[in-house]
Protein backbone atom coordinates (compact mmCIF):
# COMPACT_ATOMS: atom_id res chain seq x y z
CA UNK A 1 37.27 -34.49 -12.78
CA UNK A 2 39.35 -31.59 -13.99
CA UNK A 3 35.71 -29.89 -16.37
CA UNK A 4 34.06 -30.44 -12.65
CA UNK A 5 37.02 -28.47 -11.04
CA UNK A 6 36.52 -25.62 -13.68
CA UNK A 7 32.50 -25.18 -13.63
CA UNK A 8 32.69 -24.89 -9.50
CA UNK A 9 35.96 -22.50 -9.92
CA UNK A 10 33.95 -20.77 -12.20
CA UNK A 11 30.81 -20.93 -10.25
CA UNK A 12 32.44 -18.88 -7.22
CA UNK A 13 34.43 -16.66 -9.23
CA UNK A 14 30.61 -16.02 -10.57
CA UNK A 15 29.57 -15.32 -7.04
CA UNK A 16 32.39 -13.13 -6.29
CA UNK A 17 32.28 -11.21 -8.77
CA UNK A 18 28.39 -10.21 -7.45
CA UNK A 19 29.03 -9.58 -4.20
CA UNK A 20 31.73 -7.45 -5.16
CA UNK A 21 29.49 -5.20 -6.54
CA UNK A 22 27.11 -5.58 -3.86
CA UNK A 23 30.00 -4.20 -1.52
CA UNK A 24 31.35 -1.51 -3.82
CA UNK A 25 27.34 -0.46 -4.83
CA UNK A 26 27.06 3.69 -3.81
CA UNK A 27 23.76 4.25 -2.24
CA UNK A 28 22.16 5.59 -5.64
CA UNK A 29 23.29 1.93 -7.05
CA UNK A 30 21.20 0.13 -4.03
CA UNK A 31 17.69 2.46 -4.53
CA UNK A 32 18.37 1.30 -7.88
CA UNK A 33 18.89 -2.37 -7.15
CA UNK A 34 16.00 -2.40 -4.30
CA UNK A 35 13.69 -1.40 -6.84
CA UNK A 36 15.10 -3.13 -9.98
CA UNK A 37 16.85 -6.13 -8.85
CA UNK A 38 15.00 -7.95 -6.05
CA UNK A 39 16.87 -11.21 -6.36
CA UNK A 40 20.16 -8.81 -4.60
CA UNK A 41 17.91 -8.41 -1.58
CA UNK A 42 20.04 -11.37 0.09
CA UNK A 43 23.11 -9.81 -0.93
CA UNK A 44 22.91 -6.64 0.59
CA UNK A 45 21.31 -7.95 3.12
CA UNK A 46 24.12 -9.86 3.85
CA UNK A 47 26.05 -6.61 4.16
CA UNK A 48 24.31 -6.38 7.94
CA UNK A 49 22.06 -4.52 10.53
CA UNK A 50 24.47 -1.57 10.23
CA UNK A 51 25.00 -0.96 6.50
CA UNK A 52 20.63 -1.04 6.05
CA UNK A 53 20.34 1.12 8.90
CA UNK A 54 22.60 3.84 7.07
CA UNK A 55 20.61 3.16 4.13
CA UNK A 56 17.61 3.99 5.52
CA UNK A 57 18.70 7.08 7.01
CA UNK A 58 20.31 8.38 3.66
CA UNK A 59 16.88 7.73 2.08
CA UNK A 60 14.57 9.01 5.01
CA UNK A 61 16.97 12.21 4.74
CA UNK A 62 16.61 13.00 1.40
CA UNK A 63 12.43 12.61 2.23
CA UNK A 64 12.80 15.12 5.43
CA UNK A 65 15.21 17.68 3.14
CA UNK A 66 12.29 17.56 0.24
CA UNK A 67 9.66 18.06 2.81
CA UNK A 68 11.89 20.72 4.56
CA UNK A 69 12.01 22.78 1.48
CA UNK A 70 8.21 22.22 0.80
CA UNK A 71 8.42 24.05 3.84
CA UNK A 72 10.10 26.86 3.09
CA UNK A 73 8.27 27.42 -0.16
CA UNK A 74 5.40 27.38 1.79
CA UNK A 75 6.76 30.03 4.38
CA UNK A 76 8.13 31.99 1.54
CA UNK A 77 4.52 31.83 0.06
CA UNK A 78 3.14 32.89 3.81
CA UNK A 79 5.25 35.65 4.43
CA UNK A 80 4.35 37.31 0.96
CA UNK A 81 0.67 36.77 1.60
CA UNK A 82 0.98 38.30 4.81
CA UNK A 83 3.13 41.63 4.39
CA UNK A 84 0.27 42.75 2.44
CA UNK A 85 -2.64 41.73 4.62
CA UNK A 86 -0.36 42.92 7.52
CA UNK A 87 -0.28 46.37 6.70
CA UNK A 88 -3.58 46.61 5.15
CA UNK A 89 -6.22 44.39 7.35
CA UNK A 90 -4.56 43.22 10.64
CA UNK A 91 -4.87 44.77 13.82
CA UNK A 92 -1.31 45.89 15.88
CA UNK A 93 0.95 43.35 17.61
CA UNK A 94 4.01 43.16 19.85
CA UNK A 95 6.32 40.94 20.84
CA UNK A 96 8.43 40.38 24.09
CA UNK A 97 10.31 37.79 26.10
CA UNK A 98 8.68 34.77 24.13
CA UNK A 99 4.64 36.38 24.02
CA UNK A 100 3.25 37.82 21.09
CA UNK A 101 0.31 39.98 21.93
CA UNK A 102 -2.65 40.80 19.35
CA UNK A 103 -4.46 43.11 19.73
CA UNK A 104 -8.09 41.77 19.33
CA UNK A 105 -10.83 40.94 21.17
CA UNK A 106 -11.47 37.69 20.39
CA UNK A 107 -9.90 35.14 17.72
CA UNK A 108 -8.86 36.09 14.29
CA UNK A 109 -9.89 33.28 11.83
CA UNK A 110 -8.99 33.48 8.15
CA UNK A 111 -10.13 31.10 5.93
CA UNK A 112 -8.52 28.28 3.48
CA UNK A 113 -10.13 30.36 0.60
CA UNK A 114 -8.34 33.06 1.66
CA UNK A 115 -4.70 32.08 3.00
CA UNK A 116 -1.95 30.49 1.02
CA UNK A 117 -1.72 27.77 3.80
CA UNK A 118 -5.44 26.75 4.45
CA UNK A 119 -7.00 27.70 7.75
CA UNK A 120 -5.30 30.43 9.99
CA UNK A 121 -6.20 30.96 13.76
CA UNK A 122 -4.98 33.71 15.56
CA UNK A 123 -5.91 34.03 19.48
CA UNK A 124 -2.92 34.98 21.82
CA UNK A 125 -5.42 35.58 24.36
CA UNK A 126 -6.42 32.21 25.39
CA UNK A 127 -4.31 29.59 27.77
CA UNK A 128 -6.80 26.78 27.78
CA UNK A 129 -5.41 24.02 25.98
CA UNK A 130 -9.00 22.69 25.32
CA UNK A 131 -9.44 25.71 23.34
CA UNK A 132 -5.83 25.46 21.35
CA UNK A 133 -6.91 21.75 21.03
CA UNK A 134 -9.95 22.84 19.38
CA UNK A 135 -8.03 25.05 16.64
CA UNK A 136 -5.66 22.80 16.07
CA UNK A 137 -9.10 20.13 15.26
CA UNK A 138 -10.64 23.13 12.83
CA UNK A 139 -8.00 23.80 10.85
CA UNK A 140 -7.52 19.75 10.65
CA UNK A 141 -11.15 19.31 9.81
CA UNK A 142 -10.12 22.27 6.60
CA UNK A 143 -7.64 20.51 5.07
CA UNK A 144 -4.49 21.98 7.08
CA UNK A 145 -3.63 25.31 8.52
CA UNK A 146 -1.84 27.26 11.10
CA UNK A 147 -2.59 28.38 14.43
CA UNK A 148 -1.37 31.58 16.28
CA UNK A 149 -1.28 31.45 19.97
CA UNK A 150 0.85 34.03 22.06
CA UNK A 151 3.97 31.83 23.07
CA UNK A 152 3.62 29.32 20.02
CA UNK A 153 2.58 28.60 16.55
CA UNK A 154 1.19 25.01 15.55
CA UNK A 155 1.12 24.44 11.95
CA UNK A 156 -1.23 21.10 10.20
CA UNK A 157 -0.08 20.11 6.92
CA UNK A 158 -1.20 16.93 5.00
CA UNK A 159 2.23 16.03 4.15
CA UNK A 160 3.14 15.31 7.41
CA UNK A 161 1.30 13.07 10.25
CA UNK A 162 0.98 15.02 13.51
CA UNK A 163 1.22 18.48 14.29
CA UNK A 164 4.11 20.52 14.39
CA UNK A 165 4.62 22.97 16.90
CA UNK A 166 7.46 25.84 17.02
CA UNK A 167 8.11 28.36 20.20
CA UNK A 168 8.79 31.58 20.00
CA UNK A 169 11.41 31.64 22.63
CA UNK A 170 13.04 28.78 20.74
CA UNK A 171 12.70 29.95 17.17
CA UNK A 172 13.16 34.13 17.53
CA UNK A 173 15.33 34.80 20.81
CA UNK A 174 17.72 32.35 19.04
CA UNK A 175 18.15 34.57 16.13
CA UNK A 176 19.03 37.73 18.41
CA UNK A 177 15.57 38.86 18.45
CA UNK A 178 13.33 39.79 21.91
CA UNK A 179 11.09 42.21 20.92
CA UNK A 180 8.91 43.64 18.31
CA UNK A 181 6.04 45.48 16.94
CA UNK A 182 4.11 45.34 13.96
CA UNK A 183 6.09 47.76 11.63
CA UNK A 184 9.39 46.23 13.09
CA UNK A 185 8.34 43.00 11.28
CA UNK A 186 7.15 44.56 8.00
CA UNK A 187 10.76 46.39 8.20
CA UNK A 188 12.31 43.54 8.46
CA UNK A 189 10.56 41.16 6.17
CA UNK A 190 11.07 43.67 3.21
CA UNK A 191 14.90 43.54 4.01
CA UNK A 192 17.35 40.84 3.14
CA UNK A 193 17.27 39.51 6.38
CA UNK A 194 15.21 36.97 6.30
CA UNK A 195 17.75 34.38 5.11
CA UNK A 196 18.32 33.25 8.72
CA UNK A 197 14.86 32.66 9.48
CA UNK A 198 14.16 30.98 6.59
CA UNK A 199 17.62 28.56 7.11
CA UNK A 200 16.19 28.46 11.33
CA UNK A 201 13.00 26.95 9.70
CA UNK A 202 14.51 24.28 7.09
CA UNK A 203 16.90 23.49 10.36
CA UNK A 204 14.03 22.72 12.86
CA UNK A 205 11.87 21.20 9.97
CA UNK A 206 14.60 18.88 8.80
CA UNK A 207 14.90 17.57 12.16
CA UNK A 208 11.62 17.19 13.24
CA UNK A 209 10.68 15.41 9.76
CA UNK A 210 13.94 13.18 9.45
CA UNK A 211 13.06 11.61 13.15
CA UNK A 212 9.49 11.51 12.72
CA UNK A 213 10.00 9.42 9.50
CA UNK A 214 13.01 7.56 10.64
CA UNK A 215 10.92 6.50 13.25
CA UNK A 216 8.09 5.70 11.09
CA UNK A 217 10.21 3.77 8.50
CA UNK A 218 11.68 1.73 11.56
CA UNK A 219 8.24 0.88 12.92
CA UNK A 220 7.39 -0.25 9.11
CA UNK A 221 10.34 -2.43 8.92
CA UNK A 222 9.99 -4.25 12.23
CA UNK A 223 5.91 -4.87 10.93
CA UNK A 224 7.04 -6.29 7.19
CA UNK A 225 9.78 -7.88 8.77
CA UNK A 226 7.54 -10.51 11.08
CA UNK A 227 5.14 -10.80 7.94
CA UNK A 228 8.67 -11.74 6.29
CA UNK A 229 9.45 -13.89 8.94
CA UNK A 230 6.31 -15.86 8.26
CA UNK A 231 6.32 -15.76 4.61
CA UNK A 232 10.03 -17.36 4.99
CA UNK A 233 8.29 -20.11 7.29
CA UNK A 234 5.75 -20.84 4.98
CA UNK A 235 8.31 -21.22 2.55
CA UNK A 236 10.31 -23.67 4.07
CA UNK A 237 13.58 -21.18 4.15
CA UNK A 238 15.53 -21.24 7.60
CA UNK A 239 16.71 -17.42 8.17
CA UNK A 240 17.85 -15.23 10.45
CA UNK A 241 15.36 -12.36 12.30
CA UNK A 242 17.96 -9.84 11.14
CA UNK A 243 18.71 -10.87 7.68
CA UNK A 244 14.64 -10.44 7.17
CA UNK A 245 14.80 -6.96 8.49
CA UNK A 246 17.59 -5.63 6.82
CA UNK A 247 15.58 -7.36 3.90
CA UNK A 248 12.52 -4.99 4.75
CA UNK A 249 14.67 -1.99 4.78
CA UNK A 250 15.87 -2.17 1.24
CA UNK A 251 11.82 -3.57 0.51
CA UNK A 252 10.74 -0.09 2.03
CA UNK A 253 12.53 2.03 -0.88
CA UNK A 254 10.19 2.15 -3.42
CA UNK A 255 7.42 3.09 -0.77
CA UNK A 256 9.27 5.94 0.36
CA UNK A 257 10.05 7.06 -3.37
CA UNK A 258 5.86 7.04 -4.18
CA UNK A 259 5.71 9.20 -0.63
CA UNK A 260 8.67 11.68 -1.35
CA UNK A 261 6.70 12.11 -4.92
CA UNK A 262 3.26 12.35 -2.69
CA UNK A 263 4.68 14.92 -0.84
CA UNK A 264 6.42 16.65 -3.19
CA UNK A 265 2.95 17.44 -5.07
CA UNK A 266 1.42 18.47 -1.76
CA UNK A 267 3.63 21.35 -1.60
CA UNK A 268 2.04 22.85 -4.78
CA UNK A 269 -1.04 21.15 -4.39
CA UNK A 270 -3.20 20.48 -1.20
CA UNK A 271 -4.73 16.74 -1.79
CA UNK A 272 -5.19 13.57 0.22
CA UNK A 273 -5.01 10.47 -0.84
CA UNK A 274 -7.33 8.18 0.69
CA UNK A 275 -5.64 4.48 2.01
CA UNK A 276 -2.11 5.75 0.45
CA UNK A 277 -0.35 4.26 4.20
CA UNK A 278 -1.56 0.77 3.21
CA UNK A 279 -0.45 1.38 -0.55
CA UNK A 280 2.81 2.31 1.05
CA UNK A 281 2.83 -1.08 3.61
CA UNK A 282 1.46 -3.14 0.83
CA UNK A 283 4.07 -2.24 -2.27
CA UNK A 284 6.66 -2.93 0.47
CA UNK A 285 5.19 -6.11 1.20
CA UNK A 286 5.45 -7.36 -2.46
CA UNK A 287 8.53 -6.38 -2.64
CA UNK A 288 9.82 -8.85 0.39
CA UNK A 289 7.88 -11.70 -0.33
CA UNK A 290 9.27 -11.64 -3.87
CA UNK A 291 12.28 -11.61 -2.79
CA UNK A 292 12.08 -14.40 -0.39
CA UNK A 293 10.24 -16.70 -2.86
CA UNK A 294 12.58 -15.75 -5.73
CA UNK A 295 15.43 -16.73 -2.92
CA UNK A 296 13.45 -19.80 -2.42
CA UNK A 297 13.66 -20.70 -5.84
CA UNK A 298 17.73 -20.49 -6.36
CA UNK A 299 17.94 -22.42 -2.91
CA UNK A 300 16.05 -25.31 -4.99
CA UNK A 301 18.04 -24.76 -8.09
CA UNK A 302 21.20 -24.73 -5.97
CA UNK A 303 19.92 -28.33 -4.62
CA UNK A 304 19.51 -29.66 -8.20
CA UNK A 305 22.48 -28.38 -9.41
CA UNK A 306 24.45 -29.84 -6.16
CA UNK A 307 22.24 -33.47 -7.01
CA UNK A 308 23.18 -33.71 -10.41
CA UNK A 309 27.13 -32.68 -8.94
CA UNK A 310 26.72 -35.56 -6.89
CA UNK A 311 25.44 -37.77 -9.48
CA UNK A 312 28.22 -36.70 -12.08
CA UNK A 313 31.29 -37.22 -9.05
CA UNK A 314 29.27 -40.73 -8.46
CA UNK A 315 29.65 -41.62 -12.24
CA UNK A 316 33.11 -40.16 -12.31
CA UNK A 317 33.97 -42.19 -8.98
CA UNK A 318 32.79 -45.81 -10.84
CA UNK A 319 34.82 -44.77 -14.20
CA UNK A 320 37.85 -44.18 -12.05
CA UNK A 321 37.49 -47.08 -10.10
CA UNK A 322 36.99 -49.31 -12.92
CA UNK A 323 39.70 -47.82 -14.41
CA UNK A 324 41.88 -48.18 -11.31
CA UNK A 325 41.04 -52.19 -11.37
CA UNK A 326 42.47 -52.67 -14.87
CA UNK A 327 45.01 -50.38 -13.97
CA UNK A 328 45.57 -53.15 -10.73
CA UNK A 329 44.37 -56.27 -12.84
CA UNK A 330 47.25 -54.98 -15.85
CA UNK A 331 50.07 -54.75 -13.79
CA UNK A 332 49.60 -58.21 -11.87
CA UNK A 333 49.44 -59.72 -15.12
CA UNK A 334 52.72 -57.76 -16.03
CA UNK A 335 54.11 -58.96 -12.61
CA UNK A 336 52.66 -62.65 -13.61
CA UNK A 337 54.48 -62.57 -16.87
CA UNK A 338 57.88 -61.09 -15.71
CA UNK A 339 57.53 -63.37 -12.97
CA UNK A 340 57.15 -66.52 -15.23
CA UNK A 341 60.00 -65.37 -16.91
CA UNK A 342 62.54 -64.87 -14.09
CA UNK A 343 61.78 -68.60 -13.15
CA UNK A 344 61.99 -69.84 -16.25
CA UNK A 345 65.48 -68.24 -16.54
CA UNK A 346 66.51 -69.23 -13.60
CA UNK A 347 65.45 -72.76 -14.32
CA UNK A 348 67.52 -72.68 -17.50
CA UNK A 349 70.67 -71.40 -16.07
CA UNK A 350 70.43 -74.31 -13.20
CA UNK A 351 70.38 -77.06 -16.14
CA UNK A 352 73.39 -75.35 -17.46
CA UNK A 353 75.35 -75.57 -14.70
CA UNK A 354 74.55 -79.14 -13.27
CA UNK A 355 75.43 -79.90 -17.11
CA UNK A 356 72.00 -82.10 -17.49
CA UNK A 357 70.86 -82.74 -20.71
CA UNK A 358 67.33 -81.65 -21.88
CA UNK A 359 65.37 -85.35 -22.35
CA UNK A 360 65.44 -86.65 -25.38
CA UNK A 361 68.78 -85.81 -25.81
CA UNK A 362 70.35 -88.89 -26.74
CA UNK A 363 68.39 -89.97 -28.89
């Protein structure tokens, strides 16, 4: 009884002593774990909705600030293209109130081959959205680009899904600035000014990206999640909707490493990679079903270790009741004995006194 006592306190003292590191894990220690240690998914899980959804934001920030400075590099790169093709090649502009006005007849189109970003449009003549439409389509169909238009820019980049779009009014007047010519902005880009506009950039950028993929991560989650939820079924495991999702959200981190390490490339160099969302669903997919089948498998050792607990307290239940019937059948005998004896004394001291002689006596 007492070595069955010991292995179950040491059992949960085994136990504790995990999710106690579970609990005190930093969020470096869980990327680690969700890639390395699958059978802690239930674990953390366990932690709740709350604790994953902070995890998911730390990691989905980290993506936006890497894409955010892809950014940068990439305006950095722009902006020392064009000071040179701005005072050599391009034709006068100035800015006012939110319009920038080129002057040019028609659109200015500069080629991937021969702009650090891909495809550049420039028309700030046009307000038909049909037309900006149709840029925005070109300098897709190229690879990725930017276009110009008088009260915006829209910029297409492979890194990111969608287009991004920033307004002048937005962007410049909140920097102090209303108006401007052409040798106003080669002035200024050859000063040290440009630290603000390239922190007003990696601002918007960060934003934009961190609740584009946040969003994007949660839509992923709530998808692996109900393939989870099935995969659970199938295995015969009773659990919560939300332990499952928090599940998917620590399942998602090695699919967001492989797309912070896609996109990190991208900002040196331009390349798509065909199918890579379904890589990125399908890794993450592995990863859950793993660990619901690996938590499968210590819910049946947990069963057999319980049986043959039951079958040792059984055994130990018939030695201690056999042992408690000697016990029983030993002391009635004592009892019988000391019993015997107390009559048998009595007995003797009643001859005594009635002064009756044992027969045979005279003899």
């Amino acid at each position: 009884m007492e070595e069955k006592d010991k292995k179950e306190e040491i059992k949960k003292e085994n136990n504790s002593d995990i999710d106690e590191k579970i609990l005190k894990a930093g969020f470096f220690k869980k990327v680690w774990y969700s890639i390395t240690k699958i059978e802690k998914y239930p674990n953390m899980s366990a932690q709740g909705f709350g604790k994953a959804i902070s995890y998911l934001a730390k990691i989905v920030a980290i993506l936006a600030i890497i894409v955010s400075l892809g950014m940068i590099y990439q305006t950095y790169g722009i902006i020392e293209e064009g000071v040179e093709y701005l005072e050599n090649s391009f034709p006068e502009f100035s800015y006012k109130d939110g319009i920038l006005d080129v002057s040019s007849e028609g659109a200015i189109t500069i080629s991937a081959e021969d702009s650090y970003v891909g495809e550049t449009i420039i028309d700030t003549k046009t307000d038909d959205e049909t037309v900006k439409n149709d840029y925005v389509n070109k300098v897709t169909n190229a690879g990725g680009g930017i276009v110009v238009l008088k009260d915006e820019i829209r910029i297409k980049n492979s890194s990111v899904a969608g287009v991004i779009t920033y307004s002048y009014k937005e962007t410049i007047d909140k920097m102090g600035i209303t108006e401007f010519n052409k040798q106003d902005v080669i002035n200024y880009i050859q000063s040290g000014q440009m630290v603000s506009l390239y922190v007003s950039v990696f601002l918007t950028n960060f934003i934009y990206v961190f609740m584009m993929f946040f969003l994007d991560s949660i839509v992923s989650a709530l998808f692996l999640s109900f393939f989870g939820y099935f995969a659970a079924w199938l295995a015969r495991i009773k659990m919560r909707y939300v332990a499952i999702f928090n599940m998917a959200v620590y399942a998602l981190t090695l699919s967001t490493i492989l797309n912070m390490i896609y996109l990190g490339i991208n900002i040196f160099i331009q390349f798509e990679m065909e199918y890579f969302q379904v890589m990125y669903v399908t890794v993450a997919a592995i990863y859950l079903v793993a660990a619901i089948f690996i938590l499968k498998s210590e819910f049946i050792k947990k069963q057999m270790e319980l049986m043959k607990i039951a079958e040792a307290q059984e055994i130990i239940k018939k030695q201690m009741e056999e042992k408690e019937q000697e016990e029983k059948d030993r002391k009635e005998r004592e009892e019988r004995k000391k019993k015997d004896k107390e009559e048998e004394k009595k007995k003797k001291e009643k001859d005594e006194n009635t002064g009756e002689e044992p027969e045979g006596s005279g003899a």
